[in-house]
N, C-alpha and C. Protein backbone atom coordinates (compact mmCIF):
# COMPACT_ATOMS: atom_id res chain seq x y z
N UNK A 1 18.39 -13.02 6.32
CA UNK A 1 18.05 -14.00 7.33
C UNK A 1 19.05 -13.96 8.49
N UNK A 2 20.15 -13.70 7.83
CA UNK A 2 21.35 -13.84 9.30
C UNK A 2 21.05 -12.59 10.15
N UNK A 3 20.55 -11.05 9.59
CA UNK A 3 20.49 -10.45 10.48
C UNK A 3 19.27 -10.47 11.15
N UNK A 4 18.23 -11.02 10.82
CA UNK A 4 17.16 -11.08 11.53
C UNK A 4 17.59 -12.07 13.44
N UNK A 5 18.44 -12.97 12.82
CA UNK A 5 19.05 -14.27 13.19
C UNK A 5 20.14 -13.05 14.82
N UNK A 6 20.77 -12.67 14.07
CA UNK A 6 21.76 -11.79 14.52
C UNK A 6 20.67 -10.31 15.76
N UNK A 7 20.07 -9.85 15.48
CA UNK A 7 19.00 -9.14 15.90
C UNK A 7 18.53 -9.81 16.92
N UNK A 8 17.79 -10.84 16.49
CA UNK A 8 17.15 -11.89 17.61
C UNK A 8 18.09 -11.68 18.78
N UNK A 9 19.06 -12.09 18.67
CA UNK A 9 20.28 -12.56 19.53
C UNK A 9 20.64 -11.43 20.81
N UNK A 10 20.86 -10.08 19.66
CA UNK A 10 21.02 -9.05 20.28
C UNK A 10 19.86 -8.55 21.33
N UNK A 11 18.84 -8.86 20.89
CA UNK A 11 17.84 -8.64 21.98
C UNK A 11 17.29 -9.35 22.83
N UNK A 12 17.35 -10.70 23.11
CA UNK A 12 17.52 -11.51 23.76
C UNK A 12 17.85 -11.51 25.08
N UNK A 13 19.29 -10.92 24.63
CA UNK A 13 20.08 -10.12 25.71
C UNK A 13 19.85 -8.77 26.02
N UNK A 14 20.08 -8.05 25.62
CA UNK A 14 19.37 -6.50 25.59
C UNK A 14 18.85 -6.11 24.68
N UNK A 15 17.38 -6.13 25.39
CA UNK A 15 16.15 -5.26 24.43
C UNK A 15 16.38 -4.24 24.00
N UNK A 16 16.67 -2.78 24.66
CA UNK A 16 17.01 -2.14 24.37
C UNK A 16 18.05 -1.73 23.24
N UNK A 17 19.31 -2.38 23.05
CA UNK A 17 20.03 -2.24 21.68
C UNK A 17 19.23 -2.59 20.77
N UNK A 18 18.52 -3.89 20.57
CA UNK A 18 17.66 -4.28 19.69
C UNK A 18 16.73 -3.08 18.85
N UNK A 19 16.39 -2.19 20.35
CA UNK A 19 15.06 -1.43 19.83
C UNK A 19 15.87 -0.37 19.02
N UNK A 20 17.31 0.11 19.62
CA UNK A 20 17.81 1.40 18.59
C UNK A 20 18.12 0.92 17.89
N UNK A 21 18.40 -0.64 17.62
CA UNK A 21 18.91 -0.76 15.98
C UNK A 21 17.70 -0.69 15.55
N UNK A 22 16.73 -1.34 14.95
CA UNK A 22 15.45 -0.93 14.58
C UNK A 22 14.74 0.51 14.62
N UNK A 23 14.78 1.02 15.49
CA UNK A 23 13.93 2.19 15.76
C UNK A 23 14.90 3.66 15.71
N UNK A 24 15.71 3.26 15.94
CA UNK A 24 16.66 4.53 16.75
C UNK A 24 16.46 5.03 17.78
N UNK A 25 17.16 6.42 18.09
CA UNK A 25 17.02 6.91 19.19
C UNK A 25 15.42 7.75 19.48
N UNK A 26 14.42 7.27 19.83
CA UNK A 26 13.51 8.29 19.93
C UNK A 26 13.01 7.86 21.20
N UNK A 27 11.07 7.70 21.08
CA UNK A 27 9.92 7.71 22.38
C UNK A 27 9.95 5.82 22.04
N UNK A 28 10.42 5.30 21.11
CA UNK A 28 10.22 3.71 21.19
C UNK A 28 11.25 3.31 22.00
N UNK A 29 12.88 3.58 22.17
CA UNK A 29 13.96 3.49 23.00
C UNK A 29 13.62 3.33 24.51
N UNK A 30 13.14 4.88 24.01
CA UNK A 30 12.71 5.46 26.02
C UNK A 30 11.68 4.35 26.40
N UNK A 31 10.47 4.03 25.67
CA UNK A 31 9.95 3.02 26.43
C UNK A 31 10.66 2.05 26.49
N UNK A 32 11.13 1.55 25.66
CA UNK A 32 12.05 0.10 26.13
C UNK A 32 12.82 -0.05 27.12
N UNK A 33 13.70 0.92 27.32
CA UNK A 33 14.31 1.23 28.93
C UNK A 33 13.53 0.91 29.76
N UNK A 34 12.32 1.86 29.92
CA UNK A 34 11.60 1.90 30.70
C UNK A 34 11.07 0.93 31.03
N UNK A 35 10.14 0.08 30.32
CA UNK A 35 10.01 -1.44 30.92
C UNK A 35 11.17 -2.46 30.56
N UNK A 36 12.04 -2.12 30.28
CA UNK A 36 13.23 -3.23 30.75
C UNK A 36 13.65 -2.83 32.07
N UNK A 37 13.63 -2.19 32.60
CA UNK A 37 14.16 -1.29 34.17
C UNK A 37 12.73 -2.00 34.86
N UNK A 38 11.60 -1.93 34.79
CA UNK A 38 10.19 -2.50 35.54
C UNK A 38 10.73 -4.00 35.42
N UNK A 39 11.12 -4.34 34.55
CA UNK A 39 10.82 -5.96 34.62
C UNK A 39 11.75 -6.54 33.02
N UNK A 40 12.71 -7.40 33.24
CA UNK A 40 12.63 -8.08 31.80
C UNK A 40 12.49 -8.38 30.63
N UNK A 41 11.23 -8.97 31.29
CA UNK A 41 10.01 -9.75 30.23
C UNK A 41 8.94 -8.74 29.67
N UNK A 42 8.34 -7.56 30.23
CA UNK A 42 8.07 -6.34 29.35
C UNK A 42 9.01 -5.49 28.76
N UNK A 43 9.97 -5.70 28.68
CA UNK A 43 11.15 -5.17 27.72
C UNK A 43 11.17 -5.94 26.36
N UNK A 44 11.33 -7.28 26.75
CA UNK A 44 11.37 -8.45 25.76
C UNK A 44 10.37 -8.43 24.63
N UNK A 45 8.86 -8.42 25.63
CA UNK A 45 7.70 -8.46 24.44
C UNK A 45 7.61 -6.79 23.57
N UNK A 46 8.08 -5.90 24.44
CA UNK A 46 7.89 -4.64 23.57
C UNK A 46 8.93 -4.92 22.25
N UNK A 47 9.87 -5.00 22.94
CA UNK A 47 10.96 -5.12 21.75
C UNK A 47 11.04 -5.99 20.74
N UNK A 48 10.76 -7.13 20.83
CA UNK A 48 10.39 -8.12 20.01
C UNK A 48 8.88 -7.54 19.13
N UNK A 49 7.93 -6.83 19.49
CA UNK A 49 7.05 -6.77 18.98
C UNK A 49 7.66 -5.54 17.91
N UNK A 50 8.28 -4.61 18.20
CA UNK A 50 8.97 -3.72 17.45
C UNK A 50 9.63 -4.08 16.15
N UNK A 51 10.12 -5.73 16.35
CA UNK A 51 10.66 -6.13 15.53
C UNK A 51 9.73 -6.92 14.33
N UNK A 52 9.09 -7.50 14.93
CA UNK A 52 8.16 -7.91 14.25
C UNK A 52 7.31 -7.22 13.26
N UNK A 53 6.96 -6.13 13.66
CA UNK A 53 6.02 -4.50 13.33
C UNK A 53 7.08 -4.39 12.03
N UNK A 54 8.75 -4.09 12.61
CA UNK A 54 9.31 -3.51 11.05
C UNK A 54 9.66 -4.21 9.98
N UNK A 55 10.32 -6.13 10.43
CA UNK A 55 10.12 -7.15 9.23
C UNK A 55 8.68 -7.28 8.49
N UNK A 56 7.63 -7.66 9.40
CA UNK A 56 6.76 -7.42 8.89
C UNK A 56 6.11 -6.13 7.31
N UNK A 57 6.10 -5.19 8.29
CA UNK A 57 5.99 -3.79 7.24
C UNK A 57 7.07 -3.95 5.92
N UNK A 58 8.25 -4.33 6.36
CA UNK A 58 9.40 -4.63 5.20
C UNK A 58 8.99 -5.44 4.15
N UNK A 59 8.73 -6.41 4.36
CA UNK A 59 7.79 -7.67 3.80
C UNK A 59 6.99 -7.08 2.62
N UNK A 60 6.04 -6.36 3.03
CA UNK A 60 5.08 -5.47 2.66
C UNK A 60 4.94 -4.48 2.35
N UNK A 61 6.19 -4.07 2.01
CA UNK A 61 6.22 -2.84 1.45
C UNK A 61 7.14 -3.73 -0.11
N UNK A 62 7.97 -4.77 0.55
CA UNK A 62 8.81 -5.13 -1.03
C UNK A 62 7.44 -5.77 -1.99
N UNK A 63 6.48 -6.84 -1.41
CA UNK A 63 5.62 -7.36 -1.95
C UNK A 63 4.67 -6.97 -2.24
N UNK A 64 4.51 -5.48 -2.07
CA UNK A 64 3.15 -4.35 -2.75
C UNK A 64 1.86 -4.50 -2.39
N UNK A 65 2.35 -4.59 -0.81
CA UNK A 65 0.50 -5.55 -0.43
C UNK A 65 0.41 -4.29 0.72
N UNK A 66 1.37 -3.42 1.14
CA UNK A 66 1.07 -2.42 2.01
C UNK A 66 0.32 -1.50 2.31
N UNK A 67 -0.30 -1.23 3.03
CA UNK A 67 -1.82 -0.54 3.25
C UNK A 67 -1.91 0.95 3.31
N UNK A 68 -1.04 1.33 4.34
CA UNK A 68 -0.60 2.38 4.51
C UNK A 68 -0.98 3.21 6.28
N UNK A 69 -1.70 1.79 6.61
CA UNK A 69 -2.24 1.91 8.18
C UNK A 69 -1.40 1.97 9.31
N UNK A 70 -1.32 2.85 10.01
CA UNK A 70 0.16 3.19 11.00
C UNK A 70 -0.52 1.98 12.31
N UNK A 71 0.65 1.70 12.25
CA UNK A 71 0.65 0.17 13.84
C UNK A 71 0.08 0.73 14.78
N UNK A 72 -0.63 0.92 15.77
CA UNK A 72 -0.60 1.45 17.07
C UNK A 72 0.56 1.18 17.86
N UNK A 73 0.70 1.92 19.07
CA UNK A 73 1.93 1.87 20.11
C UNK A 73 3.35 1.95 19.62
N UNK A 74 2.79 2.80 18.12
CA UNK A 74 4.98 2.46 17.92
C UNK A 74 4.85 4.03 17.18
N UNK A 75 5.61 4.63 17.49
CA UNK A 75 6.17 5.94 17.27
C UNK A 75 6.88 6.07 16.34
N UNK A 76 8.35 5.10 16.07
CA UNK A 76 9.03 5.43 15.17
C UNK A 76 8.51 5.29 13.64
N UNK A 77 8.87 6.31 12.82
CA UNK A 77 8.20 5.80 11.70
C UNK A 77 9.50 5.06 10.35
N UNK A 78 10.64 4.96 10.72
CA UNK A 78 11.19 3.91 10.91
C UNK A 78 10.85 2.59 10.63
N UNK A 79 10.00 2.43 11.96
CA UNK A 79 9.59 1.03 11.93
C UNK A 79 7.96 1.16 11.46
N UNK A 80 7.10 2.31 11.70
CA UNK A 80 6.13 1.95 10.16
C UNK A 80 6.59 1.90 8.70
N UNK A 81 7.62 2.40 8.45
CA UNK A 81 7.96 2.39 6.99
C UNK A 81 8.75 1.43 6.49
N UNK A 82 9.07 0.09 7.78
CA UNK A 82 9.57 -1.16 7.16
C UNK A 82 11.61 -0.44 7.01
N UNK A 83 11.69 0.59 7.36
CA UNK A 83 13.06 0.88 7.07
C UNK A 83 13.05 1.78 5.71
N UNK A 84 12.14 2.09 5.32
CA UNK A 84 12.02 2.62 3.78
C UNK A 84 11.94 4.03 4.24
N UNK A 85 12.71 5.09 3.45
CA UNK A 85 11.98 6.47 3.35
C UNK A 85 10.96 6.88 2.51
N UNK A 86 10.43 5.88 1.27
CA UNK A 86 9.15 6.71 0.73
C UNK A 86 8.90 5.45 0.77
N UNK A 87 6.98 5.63 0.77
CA UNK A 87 6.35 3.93 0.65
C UNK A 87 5.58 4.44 -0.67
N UNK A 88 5.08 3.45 -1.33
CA UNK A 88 3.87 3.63 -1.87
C UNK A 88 3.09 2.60 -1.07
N UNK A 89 1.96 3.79 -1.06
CA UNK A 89 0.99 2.82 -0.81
C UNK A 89 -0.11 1.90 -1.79
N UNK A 90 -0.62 0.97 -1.44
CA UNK A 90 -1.53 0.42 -2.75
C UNK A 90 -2.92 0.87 -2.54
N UNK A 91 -3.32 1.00 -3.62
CA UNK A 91 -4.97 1.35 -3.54
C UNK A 91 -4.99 2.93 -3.18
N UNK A 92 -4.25 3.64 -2.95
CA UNK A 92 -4.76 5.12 -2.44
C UNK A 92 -4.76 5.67 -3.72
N UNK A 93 -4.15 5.96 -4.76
CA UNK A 93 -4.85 6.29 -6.23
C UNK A 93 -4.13 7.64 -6.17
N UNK A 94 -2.94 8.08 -5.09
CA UNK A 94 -2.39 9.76 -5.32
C UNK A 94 -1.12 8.98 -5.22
N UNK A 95 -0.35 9.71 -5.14
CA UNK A 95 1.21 9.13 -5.95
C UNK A 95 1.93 9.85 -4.00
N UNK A 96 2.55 8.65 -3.86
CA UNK A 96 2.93 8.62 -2.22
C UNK A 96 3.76 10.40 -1.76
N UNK A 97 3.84 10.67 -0.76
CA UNK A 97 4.54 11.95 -0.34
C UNK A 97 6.19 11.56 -0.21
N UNK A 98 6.52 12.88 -0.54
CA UNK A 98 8.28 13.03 -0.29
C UNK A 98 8.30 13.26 1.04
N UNK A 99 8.73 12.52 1.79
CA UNK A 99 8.81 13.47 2.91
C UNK A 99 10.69 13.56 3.11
């Protein structure tokens, strides 16, 4: 809870750190720059939504309710995988990939 708490905070102020802690360095970063440089407040909602996308998925991957359906608009898989390197998924009936 504190780092969610702590996170919040950090992005608040800059979206962008927010997004590499979550995402890392990739095409989710670069956009965040990118509309934090256009404007603010499209920095804010990307990034915040980033965050949301990977607690969320986290959630759902500990509580076994995960689907295995990739988010639209988010690249890192990172933040589809909730922070996890292997998922299982539920209901697919083959035993998840190593990647």
């Amino acid at each position: 809870m504190i780092k969610k708490i702590l996170l919040i905070l950090i992005t608040l102020f800059l979206p962008p750190v927010g997004v590499f802690i979550v995402a890392g360095c990739g095409a989710d970063l670069l956009i965040n720059i990118a509309l934090t440089l256009l404007g603010f407040l499209p920095g804010h909602v990307h990034a915040f939504w980033l965050e949301h996308v990977y607690f969320r998925r986290r959630d759902e991957i500990r509580a076994g309710t995960y689907d295995g359906r990739l988010q639209s608009g988010i690249y890192s898989q990172k933040v589809q995988r909730g922070g996890m390197s292997e998922v299982p998924v539920q209901g697919a009936g083959v035993p998840p990939a190593v990647v």
